[in-house]
N, C-alpha and C. Protein backbone atom coordinates (compact mmCIF):
# COMPACT_ATOMS: atom_id res chain seq x y z
N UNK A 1 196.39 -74.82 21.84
CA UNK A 1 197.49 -74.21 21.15
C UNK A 1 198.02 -75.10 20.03
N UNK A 2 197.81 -76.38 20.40
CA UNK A 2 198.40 -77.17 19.22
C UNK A 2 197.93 -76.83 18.33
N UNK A 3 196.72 -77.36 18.09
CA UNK A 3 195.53 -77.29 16.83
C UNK A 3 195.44 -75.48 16.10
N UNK A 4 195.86 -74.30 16.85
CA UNK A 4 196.37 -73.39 16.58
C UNK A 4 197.27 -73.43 15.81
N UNK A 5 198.35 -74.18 16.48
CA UNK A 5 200.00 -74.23 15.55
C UNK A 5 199.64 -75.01 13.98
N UNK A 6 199.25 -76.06 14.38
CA UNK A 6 198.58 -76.46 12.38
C UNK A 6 198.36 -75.84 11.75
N UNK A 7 196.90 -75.19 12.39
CA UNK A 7 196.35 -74.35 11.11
C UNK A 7 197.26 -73.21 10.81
N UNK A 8 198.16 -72.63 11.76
CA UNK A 8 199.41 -71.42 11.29
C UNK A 8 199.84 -72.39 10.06
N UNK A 9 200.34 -73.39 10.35
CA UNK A 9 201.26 -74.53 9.64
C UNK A 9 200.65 -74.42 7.94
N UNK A 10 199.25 -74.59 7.91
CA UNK A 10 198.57 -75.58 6.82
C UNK A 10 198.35 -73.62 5.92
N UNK A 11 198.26 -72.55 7.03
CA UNK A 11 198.32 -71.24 6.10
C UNK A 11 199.21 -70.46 5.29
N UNK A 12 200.42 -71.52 5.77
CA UNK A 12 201.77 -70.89 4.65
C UNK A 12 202.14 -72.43 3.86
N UNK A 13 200.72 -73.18 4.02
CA UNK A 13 200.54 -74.21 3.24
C UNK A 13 201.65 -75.21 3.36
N UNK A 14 202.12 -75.31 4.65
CA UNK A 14 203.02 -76.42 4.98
C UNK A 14 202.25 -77.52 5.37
N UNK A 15 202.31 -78.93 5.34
CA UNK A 15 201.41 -79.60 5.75
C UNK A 15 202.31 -80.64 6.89
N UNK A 16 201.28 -80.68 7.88
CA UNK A 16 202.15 -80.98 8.99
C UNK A 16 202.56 -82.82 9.05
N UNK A 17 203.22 -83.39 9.47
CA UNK A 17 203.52 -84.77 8.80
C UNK A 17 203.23 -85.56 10.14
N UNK A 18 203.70 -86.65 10.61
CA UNK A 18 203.45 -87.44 11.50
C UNK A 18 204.04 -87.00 12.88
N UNK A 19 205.52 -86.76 12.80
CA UNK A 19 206.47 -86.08 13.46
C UNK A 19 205.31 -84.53 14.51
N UNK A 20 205.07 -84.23 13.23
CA UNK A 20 204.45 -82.83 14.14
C UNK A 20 202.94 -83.14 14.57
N UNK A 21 202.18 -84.07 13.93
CA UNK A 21 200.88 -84.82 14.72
C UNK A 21 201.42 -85.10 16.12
N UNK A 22 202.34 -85.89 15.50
CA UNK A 22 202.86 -86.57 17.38
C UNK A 22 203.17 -85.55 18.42
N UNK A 23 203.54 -84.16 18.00
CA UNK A 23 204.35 -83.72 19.01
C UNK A 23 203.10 -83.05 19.41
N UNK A 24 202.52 -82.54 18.65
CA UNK A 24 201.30 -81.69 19.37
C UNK A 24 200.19 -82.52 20.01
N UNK A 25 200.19 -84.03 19.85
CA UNK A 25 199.68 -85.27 20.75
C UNK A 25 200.12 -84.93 22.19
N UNK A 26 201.89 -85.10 21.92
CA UNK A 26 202.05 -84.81 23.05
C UNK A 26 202.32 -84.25 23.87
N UNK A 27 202.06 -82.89 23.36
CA UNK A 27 201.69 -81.18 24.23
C UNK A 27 200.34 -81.22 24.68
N UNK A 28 199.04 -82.03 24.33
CA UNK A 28 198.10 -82.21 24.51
C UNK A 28 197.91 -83.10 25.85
N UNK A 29 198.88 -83.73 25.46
CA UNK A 29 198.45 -85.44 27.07
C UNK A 29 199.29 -84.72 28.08
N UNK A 30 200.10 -83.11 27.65
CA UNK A 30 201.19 -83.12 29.30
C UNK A 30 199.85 -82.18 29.60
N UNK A 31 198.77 -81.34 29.21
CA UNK A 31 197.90 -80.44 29.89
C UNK A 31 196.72 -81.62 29.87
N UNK A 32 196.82 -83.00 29.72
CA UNK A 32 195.48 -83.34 30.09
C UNK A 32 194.43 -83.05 29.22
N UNK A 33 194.33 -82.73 27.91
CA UNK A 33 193.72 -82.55 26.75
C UNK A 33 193.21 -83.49 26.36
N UNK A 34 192.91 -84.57 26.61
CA UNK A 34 192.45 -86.11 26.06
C UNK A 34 191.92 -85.92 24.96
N UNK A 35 190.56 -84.71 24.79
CA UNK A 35 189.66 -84.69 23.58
C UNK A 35 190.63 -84.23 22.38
N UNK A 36 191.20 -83.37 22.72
CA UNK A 36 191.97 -82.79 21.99
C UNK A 36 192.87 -83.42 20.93
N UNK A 37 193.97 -84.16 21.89
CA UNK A 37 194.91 -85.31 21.47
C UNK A 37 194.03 -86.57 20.89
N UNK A 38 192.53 -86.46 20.78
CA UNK A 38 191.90 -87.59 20.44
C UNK A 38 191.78 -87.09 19.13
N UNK A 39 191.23 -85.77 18.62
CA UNK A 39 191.09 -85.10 17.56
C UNK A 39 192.10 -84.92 16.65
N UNK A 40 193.49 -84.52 17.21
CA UNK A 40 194.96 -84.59 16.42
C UNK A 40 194.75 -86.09 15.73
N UNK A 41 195.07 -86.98 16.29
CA UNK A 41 194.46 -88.05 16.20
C UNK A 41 193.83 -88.56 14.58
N UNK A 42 192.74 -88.37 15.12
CA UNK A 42 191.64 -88.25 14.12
C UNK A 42 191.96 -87.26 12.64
N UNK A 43 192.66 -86.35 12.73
CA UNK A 43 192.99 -85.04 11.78
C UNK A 43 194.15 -86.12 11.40
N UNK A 44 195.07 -86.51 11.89
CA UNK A 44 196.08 -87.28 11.50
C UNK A 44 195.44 -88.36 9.80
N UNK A 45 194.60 -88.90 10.65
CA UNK A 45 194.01 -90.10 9.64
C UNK A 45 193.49 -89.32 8.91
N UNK A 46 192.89 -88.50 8.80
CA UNK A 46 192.06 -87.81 7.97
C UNK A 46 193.12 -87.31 6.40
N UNK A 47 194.32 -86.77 7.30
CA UNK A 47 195.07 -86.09 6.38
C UNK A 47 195.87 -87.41 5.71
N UNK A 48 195.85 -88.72 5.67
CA UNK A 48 196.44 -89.46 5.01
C UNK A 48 197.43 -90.19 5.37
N UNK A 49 197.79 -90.18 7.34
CA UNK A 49 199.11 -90.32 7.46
C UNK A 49 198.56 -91.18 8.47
N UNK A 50 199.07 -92.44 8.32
CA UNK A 50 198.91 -93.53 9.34
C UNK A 50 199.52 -93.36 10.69
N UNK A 51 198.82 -93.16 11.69
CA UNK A 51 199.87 -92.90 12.90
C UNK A 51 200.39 -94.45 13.57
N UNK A 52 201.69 -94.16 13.96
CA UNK A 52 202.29 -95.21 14.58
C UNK A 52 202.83 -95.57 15.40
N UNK A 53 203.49 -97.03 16.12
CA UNK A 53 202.92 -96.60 17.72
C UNK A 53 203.33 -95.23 18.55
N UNK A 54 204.45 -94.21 18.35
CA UNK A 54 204.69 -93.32 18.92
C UNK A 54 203.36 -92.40 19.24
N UNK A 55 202.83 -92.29 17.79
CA UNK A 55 201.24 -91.48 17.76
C UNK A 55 200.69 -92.10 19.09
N UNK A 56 200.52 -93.44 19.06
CA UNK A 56 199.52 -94.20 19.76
C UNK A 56 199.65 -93.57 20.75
N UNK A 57 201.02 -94.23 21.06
CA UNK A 57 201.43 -94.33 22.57
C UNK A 57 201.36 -93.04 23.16
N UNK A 58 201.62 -91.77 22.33
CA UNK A 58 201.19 -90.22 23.19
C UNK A 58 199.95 -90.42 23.30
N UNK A 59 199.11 -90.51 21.98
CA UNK A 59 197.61 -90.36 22.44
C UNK A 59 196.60 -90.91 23.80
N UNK A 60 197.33 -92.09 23.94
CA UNK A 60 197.30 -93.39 25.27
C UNK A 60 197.66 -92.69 26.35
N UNK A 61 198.60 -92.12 26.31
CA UNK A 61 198.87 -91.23 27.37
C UNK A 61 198.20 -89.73 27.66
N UNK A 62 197.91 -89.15 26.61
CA UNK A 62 196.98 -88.05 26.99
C UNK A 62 196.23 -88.67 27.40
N UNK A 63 194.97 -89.61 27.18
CA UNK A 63 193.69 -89.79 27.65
C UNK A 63 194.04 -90.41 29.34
N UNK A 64 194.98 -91.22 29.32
CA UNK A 64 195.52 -91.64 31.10
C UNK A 64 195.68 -90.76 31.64
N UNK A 65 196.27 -89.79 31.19
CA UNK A 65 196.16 -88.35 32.10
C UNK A 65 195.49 -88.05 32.31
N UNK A 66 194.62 -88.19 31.59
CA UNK A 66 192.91 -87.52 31.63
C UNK A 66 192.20 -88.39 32.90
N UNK A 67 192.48 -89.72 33.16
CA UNK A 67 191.68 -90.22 33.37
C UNK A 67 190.43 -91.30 32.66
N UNK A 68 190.62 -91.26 31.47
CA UNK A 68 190.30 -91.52 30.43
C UNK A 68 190.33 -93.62 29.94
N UNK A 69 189.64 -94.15 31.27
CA UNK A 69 190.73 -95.62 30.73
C UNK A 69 190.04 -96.46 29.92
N UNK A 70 188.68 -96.07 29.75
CA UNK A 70 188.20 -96.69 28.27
C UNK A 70 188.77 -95.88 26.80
N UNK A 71 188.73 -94.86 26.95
CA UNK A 71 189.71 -94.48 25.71
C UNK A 71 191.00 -95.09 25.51
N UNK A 72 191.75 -95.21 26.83
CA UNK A 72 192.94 -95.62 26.84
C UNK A 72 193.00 -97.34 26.00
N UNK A 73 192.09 -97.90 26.78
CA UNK A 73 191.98 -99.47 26.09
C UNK A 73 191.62 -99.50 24.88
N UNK A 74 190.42 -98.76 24.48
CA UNK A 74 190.21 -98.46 23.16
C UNK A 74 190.87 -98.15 21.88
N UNK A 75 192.23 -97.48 22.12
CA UNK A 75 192.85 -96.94 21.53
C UNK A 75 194.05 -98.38 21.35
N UNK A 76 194.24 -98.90 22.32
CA UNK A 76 195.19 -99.72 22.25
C UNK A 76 194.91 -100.57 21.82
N UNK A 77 193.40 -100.98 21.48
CA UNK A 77 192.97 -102.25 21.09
C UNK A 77 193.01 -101.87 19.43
N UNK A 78 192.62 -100.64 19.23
CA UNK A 78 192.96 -100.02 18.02
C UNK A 78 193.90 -99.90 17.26
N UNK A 79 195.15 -100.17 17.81
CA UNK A 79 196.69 -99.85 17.66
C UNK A 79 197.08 -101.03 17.29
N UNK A 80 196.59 -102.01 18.14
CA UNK A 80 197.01 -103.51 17.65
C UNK A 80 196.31 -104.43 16.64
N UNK A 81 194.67 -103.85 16.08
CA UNK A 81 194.02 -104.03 15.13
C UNK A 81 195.06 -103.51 13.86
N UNK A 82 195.59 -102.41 13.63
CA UNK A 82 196.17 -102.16 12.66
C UNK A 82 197.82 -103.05 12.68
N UNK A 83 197.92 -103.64 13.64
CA UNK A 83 199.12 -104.83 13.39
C UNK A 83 200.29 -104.13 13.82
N UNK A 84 200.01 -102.94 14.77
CA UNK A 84 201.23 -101.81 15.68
C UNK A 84 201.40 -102.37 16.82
N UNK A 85 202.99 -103.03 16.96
CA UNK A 85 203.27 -103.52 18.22
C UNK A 85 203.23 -102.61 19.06
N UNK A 86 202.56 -103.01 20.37
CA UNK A 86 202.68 -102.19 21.49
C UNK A 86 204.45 -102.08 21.87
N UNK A 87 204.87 -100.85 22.15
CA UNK A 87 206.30 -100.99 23.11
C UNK A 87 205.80 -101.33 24.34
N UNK A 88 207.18 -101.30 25.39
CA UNK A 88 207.42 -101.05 26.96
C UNK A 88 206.86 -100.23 27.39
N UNK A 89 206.48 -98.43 26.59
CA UNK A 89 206.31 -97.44 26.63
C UNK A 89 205.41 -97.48 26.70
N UNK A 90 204.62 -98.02 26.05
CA UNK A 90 202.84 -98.04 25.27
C UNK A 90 202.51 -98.97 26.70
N UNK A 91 203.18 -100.27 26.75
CA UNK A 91 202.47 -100.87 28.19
C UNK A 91 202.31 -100.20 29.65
N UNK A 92 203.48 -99.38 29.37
CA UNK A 92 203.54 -98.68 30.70
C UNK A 92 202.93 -97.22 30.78
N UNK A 93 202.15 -96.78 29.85
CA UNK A 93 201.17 -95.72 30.19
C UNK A 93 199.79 -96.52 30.41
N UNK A 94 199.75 -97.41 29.96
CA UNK A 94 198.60 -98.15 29.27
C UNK A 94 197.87 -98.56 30.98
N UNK A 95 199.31 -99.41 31.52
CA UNK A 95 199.18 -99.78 33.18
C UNK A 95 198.94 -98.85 34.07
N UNK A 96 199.59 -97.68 33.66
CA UNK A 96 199.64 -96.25 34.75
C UNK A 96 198.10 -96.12 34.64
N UNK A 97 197.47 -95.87 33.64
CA UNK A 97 195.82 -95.94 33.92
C UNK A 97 195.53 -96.52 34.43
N UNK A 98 195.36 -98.26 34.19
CA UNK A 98 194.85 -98.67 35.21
C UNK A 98 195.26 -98.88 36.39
N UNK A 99 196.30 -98.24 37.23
CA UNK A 99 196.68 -98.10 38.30
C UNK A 99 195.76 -97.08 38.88
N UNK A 100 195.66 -95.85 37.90
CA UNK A 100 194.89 -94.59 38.28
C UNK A 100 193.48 -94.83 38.57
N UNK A 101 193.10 -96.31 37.83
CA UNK A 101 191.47 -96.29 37.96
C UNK A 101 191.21 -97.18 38.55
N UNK A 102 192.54 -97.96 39.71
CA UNK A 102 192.46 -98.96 40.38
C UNK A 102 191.85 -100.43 39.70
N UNK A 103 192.34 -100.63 38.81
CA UNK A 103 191.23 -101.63 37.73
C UNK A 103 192.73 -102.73 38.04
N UNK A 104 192.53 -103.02 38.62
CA UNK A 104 193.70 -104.24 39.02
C UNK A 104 193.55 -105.50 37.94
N UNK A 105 192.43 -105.79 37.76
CA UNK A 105 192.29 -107.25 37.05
C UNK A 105 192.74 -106.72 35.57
N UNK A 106 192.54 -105.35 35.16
CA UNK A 106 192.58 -104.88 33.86
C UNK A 106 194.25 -105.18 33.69
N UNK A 107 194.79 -104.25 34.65
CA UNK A 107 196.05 -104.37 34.99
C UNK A 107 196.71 -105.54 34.66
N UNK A 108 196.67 -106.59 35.43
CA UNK A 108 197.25 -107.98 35.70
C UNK A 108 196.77 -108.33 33.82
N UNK A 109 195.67 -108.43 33.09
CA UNK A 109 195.72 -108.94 32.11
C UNK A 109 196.46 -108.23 31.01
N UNK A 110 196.97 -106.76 30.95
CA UNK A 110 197.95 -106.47 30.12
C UNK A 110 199.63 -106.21 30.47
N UNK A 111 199.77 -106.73 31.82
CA UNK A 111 201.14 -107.53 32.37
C UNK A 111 201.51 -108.72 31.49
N UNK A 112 200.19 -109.76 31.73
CA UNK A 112 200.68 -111.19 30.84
C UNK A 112 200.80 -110.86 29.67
N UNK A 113 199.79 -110.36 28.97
CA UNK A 113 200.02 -109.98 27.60
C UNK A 113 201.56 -109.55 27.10
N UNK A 114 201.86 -108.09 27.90
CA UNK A 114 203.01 -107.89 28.18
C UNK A 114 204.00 -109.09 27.73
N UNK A 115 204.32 -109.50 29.16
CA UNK A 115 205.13 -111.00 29.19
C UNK A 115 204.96 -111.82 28.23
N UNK A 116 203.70 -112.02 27.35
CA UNK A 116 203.64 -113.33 26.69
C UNK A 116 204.40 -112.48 25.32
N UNK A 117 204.45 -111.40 25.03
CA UNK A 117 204.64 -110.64 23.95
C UNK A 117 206.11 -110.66 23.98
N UNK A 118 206.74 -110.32 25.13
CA UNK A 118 207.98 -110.43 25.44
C UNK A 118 208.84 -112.23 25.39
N UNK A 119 208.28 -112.94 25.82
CA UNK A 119 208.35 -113.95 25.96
C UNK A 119 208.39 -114.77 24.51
N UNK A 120 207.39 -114.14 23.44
CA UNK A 120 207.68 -114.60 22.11
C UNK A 120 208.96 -113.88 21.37
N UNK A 121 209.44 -113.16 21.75
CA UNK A 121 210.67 -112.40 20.81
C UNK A 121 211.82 -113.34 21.39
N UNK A 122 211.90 -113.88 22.85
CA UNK A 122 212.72 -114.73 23.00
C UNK A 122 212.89 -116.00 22.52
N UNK A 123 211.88 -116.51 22.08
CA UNK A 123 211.75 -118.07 21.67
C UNK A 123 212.75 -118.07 20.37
């Protein structure tokens, strides 16, 4: 339905902006759409509009819903290549995967990260 709602969008030649990428991201990650929300995504960049961490962080979360926890890392490793701080938000879908895929060691290494990230805004 998202990808529906665009193209309604892009036929009375409105063009949809980051705001409405994101939201239909994240109408996509509450049904578990991973491919989908991977494609918004993708259509995002395409159309010129840098997504940021909000983008991320839905997209991160559709694919965890999914089940999805190499996308999930992938994406995050992606997010922080472009120099997008992860939030609280972003760590804590990021963990909920690997809780879901029992990946404990994965887990424990984006806790410290976490912490060390946190730990530098205090210094």
């Amino acid at each position: 339905q998202s990808l529906d709602f665009l193209q309604e969008m892009q036929s009375y030649e409105i063009m949809p902006d980051i705001h409405t990428y994101t939201a239909c991201i994240t109408a996509c990650g509450r049904d578990a759409e991973y491919q989908q929300a991977l494609d918004l995504l993708t259509r995002m960049k395409d159309d010129g509009i840098s997504p940021d961490m909000v983008a991320y962080t839905a997209t991160i979360s559709a694919c965890g819903n999914a089940d999805q926890l190499e996308q999930v890392v992938k994406l995050f490793e992606e997010m922080k290549e472009q120099n997008i701080v992860p939030s609280r938000a972003t760590y804590s879908v990021v963990l909920s995967a690997c809780e879901k895929a029992q990946q404990w060691d994965l887990a424990t290494k984006f806790l410290e990260e976490r912490d060390s990230q946190v730990a530098g805004k205090i210094k």
